[in-house]
N, C-alpha and C. Protein backbone atom coordinates (compact mmCIF):
# COMPACT_ATOMS: atom_id res chain seq x y z
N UNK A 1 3.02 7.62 -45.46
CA UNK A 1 2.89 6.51 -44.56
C UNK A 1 3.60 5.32 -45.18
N UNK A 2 4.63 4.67 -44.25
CA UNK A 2 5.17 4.25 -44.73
C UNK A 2 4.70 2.25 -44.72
N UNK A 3 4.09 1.39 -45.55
CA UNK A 3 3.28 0.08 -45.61
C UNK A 3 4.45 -1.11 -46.00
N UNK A 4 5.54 -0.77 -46.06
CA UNK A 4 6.35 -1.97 -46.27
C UNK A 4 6.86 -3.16 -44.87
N UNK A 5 6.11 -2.93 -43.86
CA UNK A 5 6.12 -3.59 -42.73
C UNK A 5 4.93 -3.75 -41.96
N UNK A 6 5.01 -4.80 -41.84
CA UNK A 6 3.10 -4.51 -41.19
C UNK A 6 3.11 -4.46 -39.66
N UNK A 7 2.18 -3.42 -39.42
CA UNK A 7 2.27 -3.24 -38.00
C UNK A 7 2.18 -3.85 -36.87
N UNK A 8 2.28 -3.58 -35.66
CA UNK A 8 2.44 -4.64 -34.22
C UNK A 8 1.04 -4.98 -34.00
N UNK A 9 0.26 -4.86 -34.20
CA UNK A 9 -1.31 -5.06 -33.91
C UNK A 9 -1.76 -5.52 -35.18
N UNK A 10 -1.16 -6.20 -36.26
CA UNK A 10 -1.61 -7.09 -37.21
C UNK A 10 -0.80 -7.77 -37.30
N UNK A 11 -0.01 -8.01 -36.19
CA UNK A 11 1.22 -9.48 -36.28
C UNK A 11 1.01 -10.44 -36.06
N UNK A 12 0.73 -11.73 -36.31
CA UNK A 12 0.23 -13.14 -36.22
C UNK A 12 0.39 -13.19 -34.88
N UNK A 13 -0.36 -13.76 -33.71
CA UNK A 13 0.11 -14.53 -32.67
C UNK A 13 1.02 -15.60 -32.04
N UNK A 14 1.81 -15.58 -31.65
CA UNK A 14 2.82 -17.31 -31.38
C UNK A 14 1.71 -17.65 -31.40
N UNK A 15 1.97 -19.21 -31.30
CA UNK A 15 0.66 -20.31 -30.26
C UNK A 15 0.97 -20.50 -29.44
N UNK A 16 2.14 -19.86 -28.69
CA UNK A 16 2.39 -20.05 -27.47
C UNK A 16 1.82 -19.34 -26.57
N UNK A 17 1.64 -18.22 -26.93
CA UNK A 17 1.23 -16.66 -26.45
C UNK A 17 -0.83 -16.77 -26.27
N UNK A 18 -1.17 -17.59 -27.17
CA UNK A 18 -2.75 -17.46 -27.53
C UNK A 18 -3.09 -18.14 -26.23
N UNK A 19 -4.65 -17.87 -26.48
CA UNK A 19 -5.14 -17.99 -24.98
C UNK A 19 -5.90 -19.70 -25.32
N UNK A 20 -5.38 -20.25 -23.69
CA UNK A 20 -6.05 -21.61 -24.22
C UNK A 20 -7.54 -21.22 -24.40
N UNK A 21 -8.15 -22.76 -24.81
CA UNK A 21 -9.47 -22.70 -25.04
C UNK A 21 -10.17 -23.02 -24.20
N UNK A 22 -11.08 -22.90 -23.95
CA UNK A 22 -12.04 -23.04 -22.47
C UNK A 22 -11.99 -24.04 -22.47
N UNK A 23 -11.92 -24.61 -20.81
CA UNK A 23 -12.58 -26.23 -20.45
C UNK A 23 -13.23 -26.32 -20.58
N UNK A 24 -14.17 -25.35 -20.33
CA UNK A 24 -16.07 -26.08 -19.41
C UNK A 24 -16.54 -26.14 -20.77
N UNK A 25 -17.21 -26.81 -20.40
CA UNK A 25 -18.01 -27.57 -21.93
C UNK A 25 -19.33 -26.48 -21.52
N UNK A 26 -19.80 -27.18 -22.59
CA UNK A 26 -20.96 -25.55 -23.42
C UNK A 26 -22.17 -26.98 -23.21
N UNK A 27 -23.24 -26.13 -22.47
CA UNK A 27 -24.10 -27.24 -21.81
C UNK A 27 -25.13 -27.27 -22.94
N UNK A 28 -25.77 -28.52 -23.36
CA UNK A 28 -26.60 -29.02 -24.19
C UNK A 28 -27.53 -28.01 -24.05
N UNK A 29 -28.51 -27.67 -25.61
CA UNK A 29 -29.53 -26.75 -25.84
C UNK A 29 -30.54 -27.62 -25.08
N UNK A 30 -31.73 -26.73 -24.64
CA UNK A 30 -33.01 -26.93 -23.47
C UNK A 30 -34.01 -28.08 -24.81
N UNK A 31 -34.22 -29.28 -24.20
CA UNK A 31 -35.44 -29.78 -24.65
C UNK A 31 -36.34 -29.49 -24.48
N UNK A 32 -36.94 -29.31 -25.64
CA UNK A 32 -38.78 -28.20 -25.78
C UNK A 32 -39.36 -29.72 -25.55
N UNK A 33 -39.41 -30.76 -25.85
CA UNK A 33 -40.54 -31.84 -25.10
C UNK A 33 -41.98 -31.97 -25.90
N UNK A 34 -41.67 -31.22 -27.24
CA UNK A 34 -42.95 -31.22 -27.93
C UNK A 34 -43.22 -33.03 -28.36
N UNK A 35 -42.86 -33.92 -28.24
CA UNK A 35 -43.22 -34.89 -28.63
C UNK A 35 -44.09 -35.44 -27.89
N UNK A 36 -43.46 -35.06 -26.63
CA UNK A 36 -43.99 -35.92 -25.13
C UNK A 36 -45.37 -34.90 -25.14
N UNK A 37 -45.39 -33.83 -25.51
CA UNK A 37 -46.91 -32.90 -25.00
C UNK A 37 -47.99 -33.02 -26.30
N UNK A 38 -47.17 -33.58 -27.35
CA UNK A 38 -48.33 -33.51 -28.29
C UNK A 38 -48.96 -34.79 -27.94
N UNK A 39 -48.37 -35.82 -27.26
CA UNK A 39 -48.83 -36.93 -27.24
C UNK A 39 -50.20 -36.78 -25.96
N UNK A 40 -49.87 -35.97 -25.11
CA UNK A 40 -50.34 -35.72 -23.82
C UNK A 40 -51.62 -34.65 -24.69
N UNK A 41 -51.15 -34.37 -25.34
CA UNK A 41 -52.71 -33.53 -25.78
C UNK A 41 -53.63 -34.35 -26.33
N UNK A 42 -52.74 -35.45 -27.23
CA UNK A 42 -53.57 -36.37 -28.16
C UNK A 42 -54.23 -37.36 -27.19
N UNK A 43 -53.85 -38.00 -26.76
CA UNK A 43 -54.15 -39.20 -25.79
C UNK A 43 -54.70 -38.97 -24.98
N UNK A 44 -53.68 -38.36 -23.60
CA UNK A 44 -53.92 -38.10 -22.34
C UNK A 44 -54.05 -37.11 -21.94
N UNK A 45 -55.21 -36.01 -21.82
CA UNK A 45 -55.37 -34.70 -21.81
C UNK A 45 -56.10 -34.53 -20.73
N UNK A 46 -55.65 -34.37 -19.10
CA UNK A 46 -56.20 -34.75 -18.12
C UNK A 46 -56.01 -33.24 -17.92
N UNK A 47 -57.20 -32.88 -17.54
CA UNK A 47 -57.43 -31.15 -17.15
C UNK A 47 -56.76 -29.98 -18.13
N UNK A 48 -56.75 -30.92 -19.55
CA UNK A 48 -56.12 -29.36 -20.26
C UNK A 48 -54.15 -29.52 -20.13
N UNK A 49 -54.00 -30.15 -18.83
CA UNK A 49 -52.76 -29.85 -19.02
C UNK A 49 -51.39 -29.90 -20.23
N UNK A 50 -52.18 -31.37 -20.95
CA UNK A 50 -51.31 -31.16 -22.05
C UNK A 50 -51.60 -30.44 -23.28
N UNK A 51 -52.48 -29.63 -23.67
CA UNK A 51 -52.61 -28.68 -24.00
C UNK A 51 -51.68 -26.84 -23.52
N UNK A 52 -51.71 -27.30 -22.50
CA UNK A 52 -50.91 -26.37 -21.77
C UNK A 52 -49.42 -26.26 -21.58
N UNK A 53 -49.13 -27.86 -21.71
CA UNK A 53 -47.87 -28.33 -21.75
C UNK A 53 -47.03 -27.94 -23.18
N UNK A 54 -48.07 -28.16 -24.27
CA UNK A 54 -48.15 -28.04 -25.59
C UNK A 54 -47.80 -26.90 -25.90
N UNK A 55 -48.36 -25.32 -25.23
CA UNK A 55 -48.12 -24.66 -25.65
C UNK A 55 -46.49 -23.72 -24.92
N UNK A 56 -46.43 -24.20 -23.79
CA UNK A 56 -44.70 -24.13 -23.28
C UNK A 56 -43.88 -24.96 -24.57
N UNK A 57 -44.28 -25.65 -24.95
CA UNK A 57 -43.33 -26.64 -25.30
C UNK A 57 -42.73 -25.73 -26.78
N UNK A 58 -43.91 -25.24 -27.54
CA UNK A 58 -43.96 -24.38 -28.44
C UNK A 58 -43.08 -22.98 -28.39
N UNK A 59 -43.12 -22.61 -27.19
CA UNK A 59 -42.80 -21.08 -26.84
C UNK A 59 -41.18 -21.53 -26.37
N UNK A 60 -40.73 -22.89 -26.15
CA UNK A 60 -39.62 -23.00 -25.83
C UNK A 60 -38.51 -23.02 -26.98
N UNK A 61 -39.29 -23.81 -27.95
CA UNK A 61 -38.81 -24.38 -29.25
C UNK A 61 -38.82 -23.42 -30.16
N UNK A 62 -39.35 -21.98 -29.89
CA UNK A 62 -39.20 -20.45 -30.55
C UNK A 62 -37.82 -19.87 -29.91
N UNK A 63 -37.97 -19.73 -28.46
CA UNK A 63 -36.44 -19.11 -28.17
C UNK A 63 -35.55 -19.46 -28.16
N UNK A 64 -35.63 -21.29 -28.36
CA UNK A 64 -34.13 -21.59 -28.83
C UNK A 64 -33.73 -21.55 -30.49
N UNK A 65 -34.87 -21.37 -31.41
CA UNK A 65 -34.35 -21.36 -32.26
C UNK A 65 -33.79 -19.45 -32.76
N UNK A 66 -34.64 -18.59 -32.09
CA UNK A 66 -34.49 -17.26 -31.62
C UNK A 66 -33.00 -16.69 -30.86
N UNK A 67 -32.50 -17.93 -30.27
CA UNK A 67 -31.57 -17.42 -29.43
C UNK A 67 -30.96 -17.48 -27.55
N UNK A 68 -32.72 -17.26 -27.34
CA UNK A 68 -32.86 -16.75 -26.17
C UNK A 68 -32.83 -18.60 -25.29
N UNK A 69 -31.85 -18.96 -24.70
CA UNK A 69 -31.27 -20.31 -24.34
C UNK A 69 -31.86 -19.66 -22.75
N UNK A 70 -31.80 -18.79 -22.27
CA UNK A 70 -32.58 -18.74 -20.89
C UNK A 70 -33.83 -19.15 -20.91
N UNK A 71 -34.36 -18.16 -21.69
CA UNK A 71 -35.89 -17.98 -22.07
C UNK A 71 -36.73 -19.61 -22.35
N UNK A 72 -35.63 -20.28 -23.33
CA UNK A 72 -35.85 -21.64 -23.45
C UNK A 72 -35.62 -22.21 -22.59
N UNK A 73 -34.72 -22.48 -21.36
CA UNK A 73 -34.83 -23.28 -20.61
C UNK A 73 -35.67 -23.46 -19.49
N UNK A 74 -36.43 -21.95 -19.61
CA UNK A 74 -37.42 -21.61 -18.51
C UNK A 74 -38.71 -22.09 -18.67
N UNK A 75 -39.07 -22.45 -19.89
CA UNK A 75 -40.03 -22.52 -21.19
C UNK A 75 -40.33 -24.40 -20.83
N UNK A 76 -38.86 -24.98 -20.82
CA UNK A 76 -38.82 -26.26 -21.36
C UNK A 76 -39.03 -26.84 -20.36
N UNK A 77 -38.80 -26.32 -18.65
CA UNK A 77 -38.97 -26.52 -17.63
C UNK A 77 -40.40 -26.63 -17.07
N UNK A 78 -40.92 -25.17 -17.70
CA UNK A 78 -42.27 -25.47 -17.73
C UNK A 78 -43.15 -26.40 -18.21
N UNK A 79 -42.78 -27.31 -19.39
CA UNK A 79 -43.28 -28.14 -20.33
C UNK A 79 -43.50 -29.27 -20.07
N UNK A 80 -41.90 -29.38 -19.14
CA UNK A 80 -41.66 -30.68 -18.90
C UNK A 80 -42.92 -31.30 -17.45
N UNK A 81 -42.86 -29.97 -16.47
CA UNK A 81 -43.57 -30.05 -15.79
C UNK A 81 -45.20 -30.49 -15.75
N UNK A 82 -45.62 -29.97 -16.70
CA UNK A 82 -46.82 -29.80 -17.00
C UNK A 82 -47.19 -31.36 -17.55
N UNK A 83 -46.68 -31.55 -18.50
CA UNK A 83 -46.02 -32.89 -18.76
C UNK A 83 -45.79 -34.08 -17.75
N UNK A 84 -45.40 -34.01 -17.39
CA UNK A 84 -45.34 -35.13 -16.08
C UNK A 84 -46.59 -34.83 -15.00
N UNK A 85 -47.14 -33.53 -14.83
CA UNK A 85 -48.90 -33.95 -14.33
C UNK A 85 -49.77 -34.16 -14.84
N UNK A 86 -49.82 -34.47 -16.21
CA UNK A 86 -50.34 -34.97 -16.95
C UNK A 86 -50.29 -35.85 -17.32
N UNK A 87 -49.67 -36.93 -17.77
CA UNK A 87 -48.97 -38.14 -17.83
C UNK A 87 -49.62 -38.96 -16.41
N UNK A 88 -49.29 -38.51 -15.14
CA UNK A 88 -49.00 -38.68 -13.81
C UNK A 88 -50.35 -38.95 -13.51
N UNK A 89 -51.65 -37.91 -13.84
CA UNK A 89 -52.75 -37.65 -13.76
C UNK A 89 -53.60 -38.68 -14.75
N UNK A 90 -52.91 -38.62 -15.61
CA UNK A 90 -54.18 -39.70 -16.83
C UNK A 90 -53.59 -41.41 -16.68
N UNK A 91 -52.56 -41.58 -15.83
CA UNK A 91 -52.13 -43.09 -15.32
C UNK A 91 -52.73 -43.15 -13.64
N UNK A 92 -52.42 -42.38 -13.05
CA UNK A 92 -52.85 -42.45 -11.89
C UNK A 92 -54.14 -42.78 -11.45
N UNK A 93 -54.96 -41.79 -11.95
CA UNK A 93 -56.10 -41.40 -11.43
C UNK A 93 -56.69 -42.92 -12.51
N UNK A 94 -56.72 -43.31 -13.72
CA UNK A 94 -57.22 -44.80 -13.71
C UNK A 94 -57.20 -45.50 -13.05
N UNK A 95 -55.99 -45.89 -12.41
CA UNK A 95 -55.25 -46.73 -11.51
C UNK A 95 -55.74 -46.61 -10.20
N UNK A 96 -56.13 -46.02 -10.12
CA UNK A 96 -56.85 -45.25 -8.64
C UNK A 96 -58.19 -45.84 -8.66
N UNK A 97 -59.00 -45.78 -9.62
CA UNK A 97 -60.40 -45.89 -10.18
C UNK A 97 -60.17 -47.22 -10.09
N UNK A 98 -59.89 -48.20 -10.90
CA UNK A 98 -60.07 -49.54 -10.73
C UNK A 98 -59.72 -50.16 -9.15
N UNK A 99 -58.38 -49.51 -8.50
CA UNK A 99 -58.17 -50.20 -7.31
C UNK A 99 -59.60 -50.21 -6.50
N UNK A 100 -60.15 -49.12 -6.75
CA UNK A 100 -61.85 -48.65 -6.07
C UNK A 100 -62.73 -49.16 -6.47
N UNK A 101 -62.71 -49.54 -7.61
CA UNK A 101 -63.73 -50.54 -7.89
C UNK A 101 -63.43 -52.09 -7.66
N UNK A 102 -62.44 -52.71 -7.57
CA UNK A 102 -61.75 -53.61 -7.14
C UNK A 102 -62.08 -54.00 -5.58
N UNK A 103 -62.11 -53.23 -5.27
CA UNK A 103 -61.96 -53.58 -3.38
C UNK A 103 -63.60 -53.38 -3.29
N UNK A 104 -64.47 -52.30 -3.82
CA UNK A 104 -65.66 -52.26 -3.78
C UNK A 104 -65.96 -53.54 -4.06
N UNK A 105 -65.65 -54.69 -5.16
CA UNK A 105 -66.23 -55.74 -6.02
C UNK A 105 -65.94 -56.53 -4.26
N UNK A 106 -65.40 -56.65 -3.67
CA UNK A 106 -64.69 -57.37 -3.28
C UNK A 106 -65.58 -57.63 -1.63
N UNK A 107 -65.67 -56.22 -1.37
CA UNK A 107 -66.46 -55.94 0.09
C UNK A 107 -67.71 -56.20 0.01
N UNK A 108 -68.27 -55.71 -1.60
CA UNK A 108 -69.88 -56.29 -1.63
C UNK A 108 -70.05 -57.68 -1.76
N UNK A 109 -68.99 -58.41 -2.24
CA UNK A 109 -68.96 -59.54 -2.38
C UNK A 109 -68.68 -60.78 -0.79
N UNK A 110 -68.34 -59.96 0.24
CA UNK A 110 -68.27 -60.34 1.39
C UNK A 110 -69.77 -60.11 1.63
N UNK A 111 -69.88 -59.03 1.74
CA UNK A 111 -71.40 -58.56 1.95
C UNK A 111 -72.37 -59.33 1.80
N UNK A 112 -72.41 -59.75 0.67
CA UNK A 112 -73.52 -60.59 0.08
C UNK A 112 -73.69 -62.00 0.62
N UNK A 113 -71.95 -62.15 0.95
CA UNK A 113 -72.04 -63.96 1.66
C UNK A 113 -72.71 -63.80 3.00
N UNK A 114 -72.52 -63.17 3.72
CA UNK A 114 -72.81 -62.61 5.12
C UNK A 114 -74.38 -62.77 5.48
N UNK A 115 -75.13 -61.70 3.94
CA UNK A 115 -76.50 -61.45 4.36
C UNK A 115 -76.81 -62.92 3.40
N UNK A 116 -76.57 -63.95 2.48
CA UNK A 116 -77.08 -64.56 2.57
C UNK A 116 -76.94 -65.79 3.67
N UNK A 117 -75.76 -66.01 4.14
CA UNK A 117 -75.74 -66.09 5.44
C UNK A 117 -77.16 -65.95 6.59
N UNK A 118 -77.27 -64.80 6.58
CA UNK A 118 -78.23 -64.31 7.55
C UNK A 118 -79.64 -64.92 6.93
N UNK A 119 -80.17 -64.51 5.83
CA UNK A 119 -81.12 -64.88 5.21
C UNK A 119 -81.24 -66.42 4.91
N UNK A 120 -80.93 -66.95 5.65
CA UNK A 120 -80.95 -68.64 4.66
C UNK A 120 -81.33 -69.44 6.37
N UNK A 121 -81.26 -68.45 7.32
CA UNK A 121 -81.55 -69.54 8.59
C UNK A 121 -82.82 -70.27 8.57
N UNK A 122 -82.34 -71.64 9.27
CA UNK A 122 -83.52 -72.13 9.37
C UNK A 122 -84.35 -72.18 10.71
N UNK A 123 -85.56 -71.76 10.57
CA UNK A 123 -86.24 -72.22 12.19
C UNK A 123 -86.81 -72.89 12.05
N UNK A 124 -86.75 -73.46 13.08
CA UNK A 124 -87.06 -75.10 13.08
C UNK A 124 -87.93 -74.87 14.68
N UNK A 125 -88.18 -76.35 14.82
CA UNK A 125 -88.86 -76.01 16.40
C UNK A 125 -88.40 -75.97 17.33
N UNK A 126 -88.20 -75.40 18.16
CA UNK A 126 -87.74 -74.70 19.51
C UNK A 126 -88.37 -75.55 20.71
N UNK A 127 -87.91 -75.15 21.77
CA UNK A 127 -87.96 -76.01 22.83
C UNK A 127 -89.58 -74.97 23.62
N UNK A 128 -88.86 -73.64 23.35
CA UNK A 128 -90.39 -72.90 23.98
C UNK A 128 -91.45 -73.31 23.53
N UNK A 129 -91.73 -73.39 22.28
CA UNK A 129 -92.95 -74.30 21.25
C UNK A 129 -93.42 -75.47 21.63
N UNK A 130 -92.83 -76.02 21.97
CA UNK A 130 -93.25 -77.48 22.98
C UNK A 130 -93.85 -77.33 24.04
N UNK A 131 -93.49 -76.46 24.95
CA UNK A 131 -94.49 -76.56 25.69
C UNK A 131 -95.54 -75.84 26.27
């Protein structure tokens, strides 16, 4: 065998000949969101969810470091979700609570002018009483 020439299938490429390089850009790895769910576990833990959120967030932040960039984005989607009804849920539903006690303060407080209103009349003497 004769090695003093190297063969057609180990011949350098032109750069003319090589294949360009892809356009499309290579889309950012999936945010696992563990910051936002540990906080939601710590703080604001309205039905468990960030606990729940917590543990997507975990299982996301395994398959991307694993590989699996589907698996993670399916993961992180879930997280995020869970995450924002939770968040959504432990602002809301306060916010909800005071407006209700607010308008309650507000109607009994009509209330009260009304019946003392009512309660404060005076009778005095009447014209039937006379005679």
């Amino acid at each position: 065998m004769d090695t003093s020439y190297p063969r057609e299938d180990y011949l350098p490429v032109p750069s003319h000949k090589r294949d360009p390089p892809p356009t499309g850009l290579v889309p950012p790895p999936p945010r696992d969101h563990l910051v936002w769910s540990i906080f939601n576990t710590i703080y604001m833990n309205f039905c468990c969810l960030g606990f729940v959120a917590l543990a997507f967030s975990v299982k996301a932040r395994d398959r991307k470091v694993s590989g699996d960039v589907e698996a993670a984005r399916r993961f992180s989607s879930k997280a995020r979700c869970y995450n924002v009804l939770a968040t959504a849920g432990s602002v809301v539903l306060p916010l909800l609570l005071a407006a209700l006690v607010i308008t309650g303060v507000i109607h009994l407080s009509k209330l009260a002018q009304e019946s003392v209103g009512f309660f404060t009349y005076q009778f005095g003497p009447s014209d039937e009483e006379d005679n």
